[in-house]
N, C-alpha and C. Protein backbone atom coordinates (compact mmCIF):
# COMPACT_ATOMS: atom_id res chain seq x y z
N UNK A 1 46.69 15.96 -61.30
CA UNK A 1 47.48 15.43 -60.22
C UNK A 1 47.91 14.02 -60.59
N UNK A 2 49.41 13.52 -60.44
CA UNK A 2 50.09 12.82 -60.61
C UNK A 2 50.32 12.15 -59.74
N UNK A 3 50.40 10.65 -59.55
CA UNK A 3 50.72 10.06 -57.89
C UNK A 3 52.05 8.51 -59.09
N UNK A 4 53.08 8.39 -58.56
CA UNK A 4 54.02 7.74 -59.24
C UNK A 4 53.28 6.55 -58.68
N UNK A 5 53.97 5.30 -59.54
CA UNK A 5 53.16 3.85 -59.19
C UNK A 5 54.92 3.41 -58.63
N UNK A 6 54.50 2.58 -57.76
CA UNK A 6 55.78 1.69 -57.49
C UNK A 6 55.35 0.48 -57.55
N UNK A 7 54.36 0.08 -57.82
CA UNK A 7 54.21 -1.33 -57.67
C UNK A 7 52.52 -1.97 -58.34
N UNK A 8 52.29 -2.95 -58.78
CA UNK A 8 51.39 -3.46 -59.61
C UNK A 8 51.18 -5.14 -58.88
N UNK A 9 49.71 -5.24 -58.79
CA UNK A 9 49.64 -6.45 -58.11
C UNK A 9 48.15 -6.84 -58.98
N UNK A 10 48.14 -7.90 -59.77
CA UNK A 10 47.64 -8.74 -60.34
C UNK A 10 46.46 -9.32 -59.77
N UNK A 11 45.45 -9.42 -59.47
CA UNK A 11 44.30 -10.32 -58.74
C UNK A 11 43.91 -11.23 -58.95
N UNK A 12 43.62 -12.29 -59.13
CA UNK A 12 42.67 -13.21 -59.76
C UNK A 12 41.97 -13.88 -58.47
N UNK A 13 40.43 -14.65 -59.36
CA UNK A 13 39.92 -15.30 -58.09
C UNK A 13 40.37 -16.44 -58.12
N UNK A 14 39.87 -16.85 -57.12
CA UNK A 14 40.56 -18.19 -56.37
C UNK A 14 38.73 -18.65 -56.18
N UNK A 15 38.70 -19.97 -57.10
CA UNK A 15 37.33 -20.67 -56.75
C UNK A 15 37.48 -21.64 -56.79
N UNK A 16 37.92 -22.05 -56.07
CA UNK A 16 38.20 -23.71 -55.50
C UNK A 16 36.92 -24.13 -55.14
N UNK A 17 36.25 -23.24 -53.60
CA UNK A 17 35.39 -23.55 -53.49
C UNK A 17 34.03 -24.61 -54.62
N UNK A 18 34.05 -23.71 -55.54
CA UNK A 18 32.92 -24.61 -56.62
C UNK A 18 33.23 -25.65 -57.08
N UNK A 19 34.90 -26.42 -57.50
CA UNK A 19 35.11 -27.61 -57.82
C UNK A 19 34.79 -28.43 -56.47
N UNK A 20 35.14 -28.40 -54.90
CA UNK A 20 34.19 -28.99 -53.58
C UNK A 20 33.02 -28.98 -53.99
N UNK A 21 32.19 -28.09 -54.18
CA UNK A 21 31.04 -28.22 -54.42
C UNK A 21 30.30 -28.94 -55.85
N UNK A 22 31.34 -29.27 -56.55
CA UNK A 22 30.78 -30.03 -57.64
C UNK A 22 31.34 -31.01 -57.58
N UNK A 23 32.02 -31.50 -57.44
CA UNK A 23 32.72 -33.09 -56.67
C UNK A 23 31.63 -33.64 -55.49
N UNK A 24 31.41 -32.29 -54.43
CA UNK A 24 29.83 -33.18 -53.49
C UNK A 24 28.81 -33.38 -54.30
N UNK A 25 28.77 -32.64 -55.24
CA UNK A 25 26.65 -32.45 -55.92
C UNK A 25 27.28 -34.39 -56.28
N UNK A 26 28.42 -34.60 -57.38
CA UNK A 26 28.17 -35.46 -58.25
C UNK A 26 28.46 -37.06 -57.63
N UNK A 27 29.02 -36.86 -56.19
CA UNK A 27 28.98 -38.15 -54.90
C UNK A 27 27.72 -38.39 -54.85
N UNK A 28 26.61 -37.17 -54.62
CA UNK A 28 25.71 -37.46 -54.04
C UNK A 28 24.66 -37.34 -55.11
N UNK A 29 24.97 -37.31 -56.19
CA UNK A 29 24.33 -37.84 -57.70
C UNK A 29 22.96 -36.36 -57.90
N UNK A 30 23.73 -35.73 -57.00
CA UNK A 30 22.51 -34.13 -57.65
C UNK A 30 23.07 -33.90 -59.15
N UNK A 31 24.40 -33.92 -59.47
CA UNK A 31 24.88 -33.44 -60.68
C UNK A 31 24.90 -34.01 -61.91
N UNK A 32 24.41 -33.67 -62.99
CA UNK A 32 24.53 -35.03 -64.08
C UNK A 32 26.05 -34.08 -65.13
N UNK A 33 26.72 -35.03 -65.34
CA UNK A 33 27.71 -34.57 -66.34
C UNK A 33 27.32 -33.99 -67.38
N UNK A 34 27.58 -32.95 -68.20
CA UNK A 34 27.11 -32.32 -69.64
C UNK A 34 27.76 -32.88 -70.94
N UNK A 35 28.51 -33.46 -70.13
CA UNK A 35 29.08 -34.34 -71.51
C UNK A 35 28.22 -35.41 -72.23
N UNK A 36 27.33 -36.22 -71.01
CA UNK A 36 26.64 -37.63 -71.16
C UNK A 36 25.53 -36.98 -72.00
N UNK A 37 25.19 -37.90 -72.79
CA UNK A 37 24.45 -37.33 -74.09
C UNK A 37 22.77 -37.60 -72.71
N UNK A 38 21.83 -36.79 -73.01
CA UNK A 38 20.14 -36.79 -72.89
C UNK A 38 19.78 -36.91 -73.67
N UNK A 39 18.37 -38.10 -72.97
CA UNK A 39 17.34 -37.85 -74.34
C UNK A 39 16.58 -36.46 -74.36
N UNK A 40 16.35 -36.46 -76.02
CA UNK A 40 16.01 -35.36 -76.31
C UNK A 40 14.37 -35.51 -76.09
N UNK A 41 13.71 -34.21 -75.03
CA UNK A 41 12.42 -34.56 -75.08
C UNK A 41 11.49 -34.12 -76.47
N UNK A 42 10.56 -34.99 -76.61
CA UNK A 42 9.54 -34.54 -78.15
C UNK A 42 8.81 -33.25 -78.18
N UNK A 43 9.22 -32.98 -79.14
CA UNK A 43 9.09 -31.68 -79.60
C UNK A 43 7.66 -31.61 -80.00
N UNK A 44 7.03 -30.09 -79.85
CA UNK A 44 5.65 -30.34 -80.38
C UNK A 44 5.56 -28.77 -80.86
N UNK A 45 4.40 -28.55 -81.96
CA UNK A 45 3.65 -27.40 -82.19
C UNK A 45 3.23 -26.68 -81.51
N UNK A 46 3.99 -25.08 -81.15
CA UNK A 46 2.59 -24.70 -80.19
C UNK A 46 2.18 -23.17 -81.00
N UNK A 47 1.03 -23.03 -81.10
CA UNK A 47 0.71 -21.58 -81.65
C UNK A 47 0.41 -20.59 -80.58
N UNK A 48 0.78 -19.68 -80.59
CA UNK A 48 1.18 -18.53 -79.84
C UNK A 48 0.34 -17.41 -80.71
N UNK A 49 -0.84 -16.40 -79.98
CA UNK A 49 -1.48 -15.58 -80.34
C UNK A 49 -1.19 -14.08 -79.27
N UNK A 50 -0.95 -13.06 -79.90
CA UNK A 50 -0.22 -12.15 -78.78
C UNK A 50 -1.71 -10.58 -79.34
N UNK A 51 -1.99 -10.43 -78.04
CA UNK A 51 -3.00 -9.70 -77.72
C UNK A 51 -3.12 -8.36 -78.83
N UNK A 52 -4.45 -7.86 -79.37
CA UNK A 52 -4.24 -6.65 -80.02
C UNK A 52 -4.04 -5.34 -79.36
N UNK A 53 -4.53 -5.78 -77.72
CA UNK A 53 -3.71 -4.00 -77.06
C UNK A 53 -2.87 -4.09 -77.01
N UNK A 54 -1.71 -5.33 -76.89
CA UNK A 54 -0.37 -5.08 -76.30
C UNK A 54 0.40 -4.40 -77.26
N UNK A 55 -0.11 -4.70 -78.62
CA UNK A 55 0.58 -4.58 -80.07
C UNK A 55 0.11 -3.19 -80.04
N UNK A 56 -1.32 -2.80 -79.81
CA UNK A 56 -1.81 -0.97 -80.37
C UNK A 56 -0.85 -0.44 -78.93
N UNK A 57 -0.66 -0.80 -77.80
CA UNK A 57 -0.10 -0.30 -76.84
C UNK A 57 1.55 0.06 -77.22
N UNK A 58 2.36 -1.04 -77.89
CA UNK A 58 3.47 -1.07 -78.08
C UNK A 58 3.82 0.09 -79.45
N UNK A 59 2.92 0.39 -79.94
CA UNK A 59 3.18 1.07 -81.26
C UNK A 59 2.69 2.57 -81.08
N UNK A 60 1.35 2.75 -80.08
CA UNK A 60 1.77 4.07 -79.31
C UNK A 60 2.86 4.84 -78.63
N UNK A 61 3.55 3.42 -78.13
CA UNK A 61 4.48 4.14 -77.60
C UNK A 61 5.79 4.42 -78.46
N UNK A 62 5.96 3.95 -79.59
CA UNK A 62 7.18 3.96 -80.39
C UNK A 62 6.52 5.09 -81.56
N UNK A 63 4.80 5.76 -81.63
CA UNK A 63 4.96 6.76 -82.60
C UNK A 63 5.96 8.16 -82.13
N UNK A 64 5.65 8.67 -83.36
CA UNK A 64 6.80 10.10 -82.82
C UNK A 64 5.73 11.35 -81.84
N UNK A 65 4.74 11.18 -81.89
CA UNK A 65 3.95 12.07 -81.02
C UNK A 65 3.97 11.71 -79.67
N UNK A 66 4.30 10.64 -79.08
CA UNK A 66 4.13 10.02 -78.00
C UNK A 66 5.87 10.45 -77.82
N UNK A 67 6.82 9.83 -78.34
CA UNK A 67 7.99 10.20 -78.24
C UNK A 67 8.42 11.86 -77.54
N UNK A 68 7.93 12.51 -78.45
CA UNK A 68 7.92 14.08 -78.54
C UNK A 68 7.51 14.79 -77.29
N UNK A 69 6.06 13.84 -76.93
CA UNK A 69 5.31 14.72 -75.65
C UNK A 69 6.46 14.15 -74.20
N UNK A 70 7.09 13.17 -74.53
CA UNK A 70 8.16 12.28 -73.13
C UNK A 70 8.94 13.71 -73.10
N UNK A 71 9.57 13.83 -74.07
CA UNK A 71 10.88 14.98 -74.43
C UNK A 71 10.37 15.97 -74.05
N UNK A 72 8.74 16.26 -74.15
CA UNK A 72 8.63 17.84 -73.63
C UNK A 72 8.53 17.52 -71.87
N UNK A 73 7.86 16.57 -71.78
CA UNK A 73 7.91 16.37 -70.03
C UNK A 73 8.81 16.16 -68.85
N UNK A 74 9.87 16.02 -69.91
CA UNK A 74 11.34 15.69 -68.99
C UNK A 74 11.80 17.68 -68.20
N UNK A 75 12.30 17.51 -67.42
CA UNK A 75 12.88 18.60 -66.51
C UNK A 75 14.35 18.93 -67.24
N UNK A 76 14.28 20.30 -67.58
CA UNK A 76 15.42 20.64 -68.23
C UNK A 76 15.99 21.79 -66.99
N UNK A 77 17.24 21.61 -67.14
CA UNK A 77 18.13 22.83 -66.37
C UNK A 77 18.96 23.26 -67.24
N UNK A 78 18.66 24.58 -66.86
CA UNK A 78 19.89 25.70 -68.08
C UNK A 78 20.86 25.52 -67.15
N UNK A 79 22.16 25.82 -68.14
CA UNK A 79 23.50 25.89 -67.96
C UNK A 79 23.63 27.01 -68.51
N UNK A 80 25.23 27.41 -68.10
CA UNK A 80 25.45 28.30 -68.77
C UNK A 80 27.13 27.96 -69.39
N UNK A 81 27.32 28.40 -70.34
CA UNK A 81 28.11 28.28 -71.24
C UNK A 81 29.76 28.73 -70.97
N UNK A 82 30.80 28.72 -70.25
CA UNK A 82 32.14 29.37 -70.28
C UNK A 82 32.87 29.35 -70.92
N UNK A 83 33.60 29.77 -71.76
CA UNK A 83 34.80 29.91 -72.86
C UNK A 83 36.49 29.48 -72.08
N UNK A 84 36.77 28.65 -73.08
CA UNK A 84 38.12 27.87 -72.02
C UNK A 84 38.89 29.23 -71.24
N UNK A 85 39.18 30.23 -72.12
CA UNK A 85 39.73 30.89 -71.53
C UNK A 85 39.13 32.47 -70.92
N UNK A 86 38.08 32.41 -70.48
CA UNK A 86 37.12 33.66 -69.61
C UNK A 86 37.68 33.37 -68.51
N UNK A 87 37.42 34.68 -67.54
CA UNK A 87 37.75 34.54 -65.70
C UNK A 87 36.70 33.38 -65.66
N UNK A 88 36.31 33.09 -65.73
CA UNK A 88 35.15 32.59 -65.34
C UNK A 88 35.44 30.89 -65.48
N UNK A 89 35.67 30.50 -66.41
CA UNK A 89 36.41 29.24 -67.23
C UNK A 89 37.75 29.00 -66.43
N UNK A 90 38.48 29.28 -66.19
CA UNK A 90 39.83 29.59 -65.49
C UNK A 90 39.37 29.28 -63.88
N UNK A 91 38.53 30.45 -63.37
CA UNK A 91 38.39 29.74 -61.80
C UNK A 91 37.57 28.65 -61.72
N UNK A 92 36.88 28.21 -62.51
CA UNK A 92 35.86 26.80 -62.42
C UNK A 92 37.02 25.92 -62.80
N UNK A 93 38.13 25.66 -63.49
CA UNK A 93 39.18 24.86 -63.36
C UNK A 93 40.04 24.98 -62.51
N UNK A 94 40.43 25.90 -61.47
CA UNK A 94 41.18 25.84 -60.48
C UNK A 94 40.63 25.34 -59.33
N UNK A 95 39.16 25.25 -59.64
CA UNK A 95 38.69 24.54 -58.45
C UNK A 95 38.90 22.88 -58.62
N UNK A 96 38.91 22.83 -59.53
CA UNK A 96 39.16 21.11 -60.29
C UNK A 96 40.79 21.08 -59.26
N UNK A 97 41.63 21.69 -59.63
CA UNK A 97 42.73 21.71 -58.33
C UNK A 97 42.87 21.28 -57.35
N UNK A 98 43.37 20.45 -56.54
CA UNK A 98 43.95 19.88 -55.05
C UNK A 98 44.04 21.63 -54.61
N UNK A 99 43.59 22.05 -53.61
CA UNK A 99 44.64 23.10 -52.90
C UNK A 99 45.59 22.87 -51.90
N UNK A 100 45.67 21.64 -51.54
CA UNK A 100 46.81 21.41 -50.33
C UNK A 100 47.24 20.47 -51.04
N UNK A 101 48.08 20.40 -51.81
CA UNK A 101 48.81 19.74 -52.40
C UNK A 101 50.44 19.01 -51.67
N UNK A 102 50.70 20.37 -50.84
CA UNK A 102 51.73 19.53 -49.83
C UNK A 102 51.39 18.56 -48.69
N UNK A 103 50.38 18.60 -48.47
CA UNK A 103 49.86 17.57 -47.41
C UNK A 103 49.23 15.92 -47.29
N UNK A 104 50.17 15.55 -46.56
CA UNK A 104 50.85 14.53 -46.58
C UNK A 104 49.64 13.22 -46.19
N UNK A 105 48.92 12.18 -46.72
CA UNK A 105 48.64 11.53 -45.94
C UNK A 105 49.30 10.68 -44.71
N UNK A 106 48.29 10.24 -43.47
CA UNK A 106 49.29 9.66 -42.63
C UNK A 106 48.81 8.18 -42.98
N UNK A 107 49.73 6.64 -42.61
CA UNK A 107 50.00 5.71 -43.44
C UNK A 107 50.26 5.46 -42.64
N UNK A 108 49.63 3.93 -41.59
CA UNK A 108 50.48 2.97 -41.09
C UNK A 108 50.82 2.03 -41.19
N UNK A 109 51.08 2.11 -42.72
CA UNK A 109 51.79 0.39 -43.37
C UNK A 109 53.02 1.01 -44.43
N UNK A 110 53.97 0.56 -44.14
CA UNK A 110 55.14 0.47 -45.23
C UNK A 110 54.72 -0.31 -46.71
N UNK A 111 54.80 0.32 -48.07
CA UNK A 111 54.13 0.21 -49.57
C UNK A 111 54.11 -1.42 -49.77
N UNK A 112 55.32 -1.87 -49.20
CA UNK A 112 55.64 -3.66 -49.41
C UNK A 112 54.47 -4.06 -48.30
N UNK A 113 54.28 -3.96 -47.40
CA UNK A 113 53.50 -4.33 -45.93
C UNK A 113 51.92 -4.61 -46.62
N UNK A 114 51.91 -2.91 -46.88
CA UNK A 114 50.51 -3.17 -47.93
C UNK A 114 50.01 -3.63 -48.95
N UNK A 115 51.43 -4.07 -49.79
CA UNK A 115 51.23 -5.62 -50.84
C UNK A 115 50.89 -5.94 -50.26
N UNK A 116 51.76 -6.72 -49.80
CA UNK A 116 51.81 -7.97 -48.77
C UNK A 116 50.33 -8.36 -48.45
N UNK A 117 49.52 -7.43 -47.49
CA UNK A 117 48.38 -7.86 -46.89
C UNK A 117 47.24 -7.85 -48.30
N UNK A 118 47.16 -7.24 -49.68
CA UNK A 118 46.65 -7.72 -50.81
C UNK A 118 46.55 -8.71 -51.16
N UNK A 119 47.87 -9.49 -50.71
CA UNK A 119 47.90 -10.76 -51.60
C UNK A 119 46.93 -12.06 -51.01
């Protein structure tokens, strides 16, 4: 099903709002500019030790036996198979079909009207 275009309308946002709101933060000195250089705070060493279950935990779950048993536990549904062109294939695409194809929606805005109120 085909519906002709008569018309194309462009969107963009409109965020004004956030330049108000960053003009108040930086009156009222909440905002620091990203331009103005910071000091950089001192850096330090830190050693980081990461647990041996999380690691035997994480590698259970990535062997292929663990993998395998997920795949058997998942819920499978048979399908069944139609050939493009079987009865069968043919009425499962006619249902894909509009059947009232002459019928008309009802519309109480003229196509320009309903720009219009988009914009």
């Amino acid at each position: 099903h085909l519906t002709q275009v008569k018309g194309v309308i462009t969107m963009r946002p409109n965020l004004g709002y956030l330049d108000k709101s960053d003009k108040r933060a930086k009156i009222e000195g909440r905002l620091t500019d990203p331009d103005d250089p910071e000091p950089e705070p001192k850096l330090e060493a830190v050693t980081v030790k990461f647990s041996k279950g999380e690691a035997e935990k994480q590698r259970k779950e990535k062997s292929y036996q663990s993998i395998k048993s997920k795949e058997q536990e998942e819920p499978w549904i048979n399908l069944r198979f139609n050939q493009m062109k079987s009865a069968r294939g043919q009425d499962e695409r006619q249902n894909l079909i509009c059947d009232d194809m002459d019928k008309k929606l009802q519309v109480d805005t003229q196509p320009k009207q309903y720009l219009h109120k988009l914009k």
